[in-house]
C-alpha atoms as a PDB file:
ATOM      1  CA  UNK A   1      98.604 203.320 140.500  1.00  0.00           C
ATOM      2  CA  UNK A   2     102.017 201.609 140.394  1.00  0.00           C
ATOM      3  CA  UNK A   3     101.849 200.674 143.928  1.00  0.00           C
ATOM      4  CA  UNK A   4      98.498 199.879 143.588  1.00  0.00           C
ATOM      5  CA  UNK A   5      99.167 197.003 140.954  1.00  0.00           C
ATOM      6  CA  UNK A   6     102.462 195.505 142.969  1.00  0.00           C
ATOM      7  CA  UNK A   7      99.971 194.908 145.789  1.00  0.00           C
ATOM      8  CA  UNK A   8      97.918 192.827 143.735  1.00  0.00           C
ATOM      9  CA  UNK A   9     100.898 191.249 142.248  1.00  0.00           C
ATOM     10  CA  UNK A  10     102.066 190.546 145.820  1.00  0.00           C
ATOM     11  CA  UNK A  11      98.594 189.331 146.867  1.00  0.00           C
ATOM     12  CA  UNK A  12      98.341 187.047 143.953  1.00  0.00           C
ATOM     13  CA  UNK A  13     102.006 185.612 145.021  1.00  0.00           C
ATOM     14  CA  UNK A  14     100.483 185.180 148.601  1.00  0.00           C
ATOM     15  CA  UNK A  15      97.693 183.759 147.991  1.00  0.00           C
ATOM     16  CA  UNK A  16      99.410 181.152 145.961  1.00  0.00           C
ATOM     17  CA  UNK A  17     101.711 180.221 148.612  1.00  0.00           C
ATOM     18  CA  UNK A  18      98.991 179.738 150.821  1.00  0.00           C
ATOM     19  CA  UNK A  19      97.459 177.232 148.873  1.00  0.00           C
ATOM     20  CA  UNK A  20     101.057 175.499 149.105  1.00  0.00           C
ATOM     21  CA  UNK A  21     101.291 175.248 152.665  1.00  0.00           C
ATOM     22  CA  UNK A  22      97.961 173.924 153.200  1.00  0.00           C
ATOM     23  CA  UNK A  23      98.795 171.556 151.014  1.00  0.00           C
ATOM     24  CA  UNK A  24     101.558 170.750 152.760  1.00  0.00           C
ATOM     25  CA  UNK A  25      99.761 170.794 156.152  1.00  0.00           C
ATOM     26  CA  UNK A  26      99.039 167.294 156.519  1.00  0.00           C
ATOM     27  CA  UNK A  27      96.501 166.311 159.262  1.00  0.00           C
ATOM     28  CA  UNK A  28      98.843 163.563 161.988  1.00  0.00           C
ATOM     29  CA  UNK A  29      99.235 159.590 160.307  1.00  0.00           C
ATOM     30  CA  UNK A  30      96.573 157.112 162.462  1.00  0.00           C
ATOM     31  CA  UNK A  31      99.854 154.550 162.252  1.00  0.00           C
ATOM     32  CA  UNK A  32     101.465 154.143 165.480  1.00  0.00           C
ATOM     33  CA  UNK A  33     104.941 156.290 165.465  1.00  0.00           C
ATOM     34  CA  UNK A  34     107.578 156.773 167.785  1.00  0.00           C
ATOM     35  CA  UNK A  35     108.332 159.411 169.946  1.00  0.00           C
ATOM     36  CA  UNK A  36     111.108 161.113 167.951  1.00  0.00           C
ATOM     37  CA  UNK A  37     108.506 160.869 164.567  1.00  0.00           C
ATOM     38  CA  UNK A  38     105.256 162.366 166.572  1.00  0.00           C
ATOM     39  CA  UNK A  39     107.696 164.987 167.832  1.00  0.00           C
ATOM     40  CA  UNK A  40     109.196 165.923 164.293  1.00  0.00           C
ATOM     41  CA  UNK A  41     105.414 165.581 162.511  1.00  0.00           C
ATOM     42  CA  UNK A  42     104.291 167.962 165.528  1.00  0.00           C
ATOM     43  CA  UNK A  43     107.096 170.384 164.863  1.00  0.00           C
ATOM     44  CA  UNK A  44     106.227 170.537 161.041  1.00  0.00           C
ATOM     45  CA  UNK A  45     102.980 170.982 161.512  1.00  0.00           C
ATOM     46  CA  UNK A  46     103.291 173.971 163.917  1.00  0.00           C
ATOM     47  CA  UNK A  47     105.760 175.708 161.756  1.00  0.00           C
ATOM     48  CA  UNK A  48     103.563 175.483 158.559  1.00  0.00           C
ATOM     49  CA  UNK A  49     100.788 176.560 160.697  1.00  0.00           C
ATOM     50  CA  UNK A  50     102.739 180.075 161.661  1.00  0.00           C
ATOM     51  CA  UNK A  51     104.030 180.543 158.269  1.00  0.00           C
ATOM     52  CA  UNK A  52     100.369 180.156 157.274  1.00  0.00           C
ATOM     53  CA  UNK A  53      99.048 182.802 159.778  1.00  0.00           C
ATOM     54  CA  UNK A  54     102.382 185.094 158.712  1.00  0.00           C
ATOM     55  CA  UNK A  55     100.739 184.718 155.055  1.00  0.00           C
ATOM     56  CA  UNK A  56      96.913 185.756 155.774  1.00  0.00           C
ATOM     57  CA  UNK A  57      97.767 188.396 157.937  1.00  0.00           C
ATOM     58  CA  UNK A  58      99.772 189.390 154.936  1.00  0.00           C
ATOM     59  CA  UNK A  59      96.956 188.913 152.679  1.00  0.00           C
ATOM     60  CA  UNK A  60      94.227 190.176 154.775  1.00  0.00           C
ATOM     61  CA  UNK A  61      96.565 193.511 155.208  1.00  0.00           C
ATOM     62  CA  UNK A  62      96.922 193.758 151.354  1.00  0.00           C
ATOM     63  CA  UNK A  63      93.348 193.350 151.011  1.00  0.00           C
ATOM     64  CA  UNK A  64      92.439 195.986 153.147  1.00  0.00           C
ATOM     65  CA  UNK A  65      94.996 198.348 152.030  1.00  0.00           C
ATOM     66  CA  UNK A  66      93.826 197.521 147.833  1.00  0.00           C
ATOM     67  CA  UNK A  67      90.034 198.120 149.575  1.00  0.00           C
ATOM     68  CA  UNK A  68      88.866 194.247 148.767  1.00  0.00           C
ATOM     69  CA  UNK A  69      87.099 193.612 152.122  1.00  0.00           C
END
């Protein structure tokens, strides 16, 4: 049962930080930028996006384990 409720715990924690990063996954600025900005802005976004899909594979596997699907 132990193991059991540090799943949850962990899925709690992960779902929470998903709701970070997609708040932090801003959609590109309709302002003119500059190479070196666009490139930066694309960068960001990209890595937020993978640490996102890190996190609901890590969720979805939790889920499945705890029997929520």
């Amino acid at each position: 049962m132990a193991v059991d409720q540090e799943k949850k715990r962990r899925l709690d924690e992960v779902e929470k930080d998903l709701e970070g990063l997609r708040r932090q996954l801003q959609p590109p600025p309709d302002e003119p930028r500059d190479f070196a900005d666009a490139g930066a802005d694309l960068n960001q976004r990209e890595e937020l996006a993978g640490q996102i899909e890190v996190m609901e594979n890590e969720r979805d596997r939790l889920r499945t384990e705890l029997g929520l699907d």
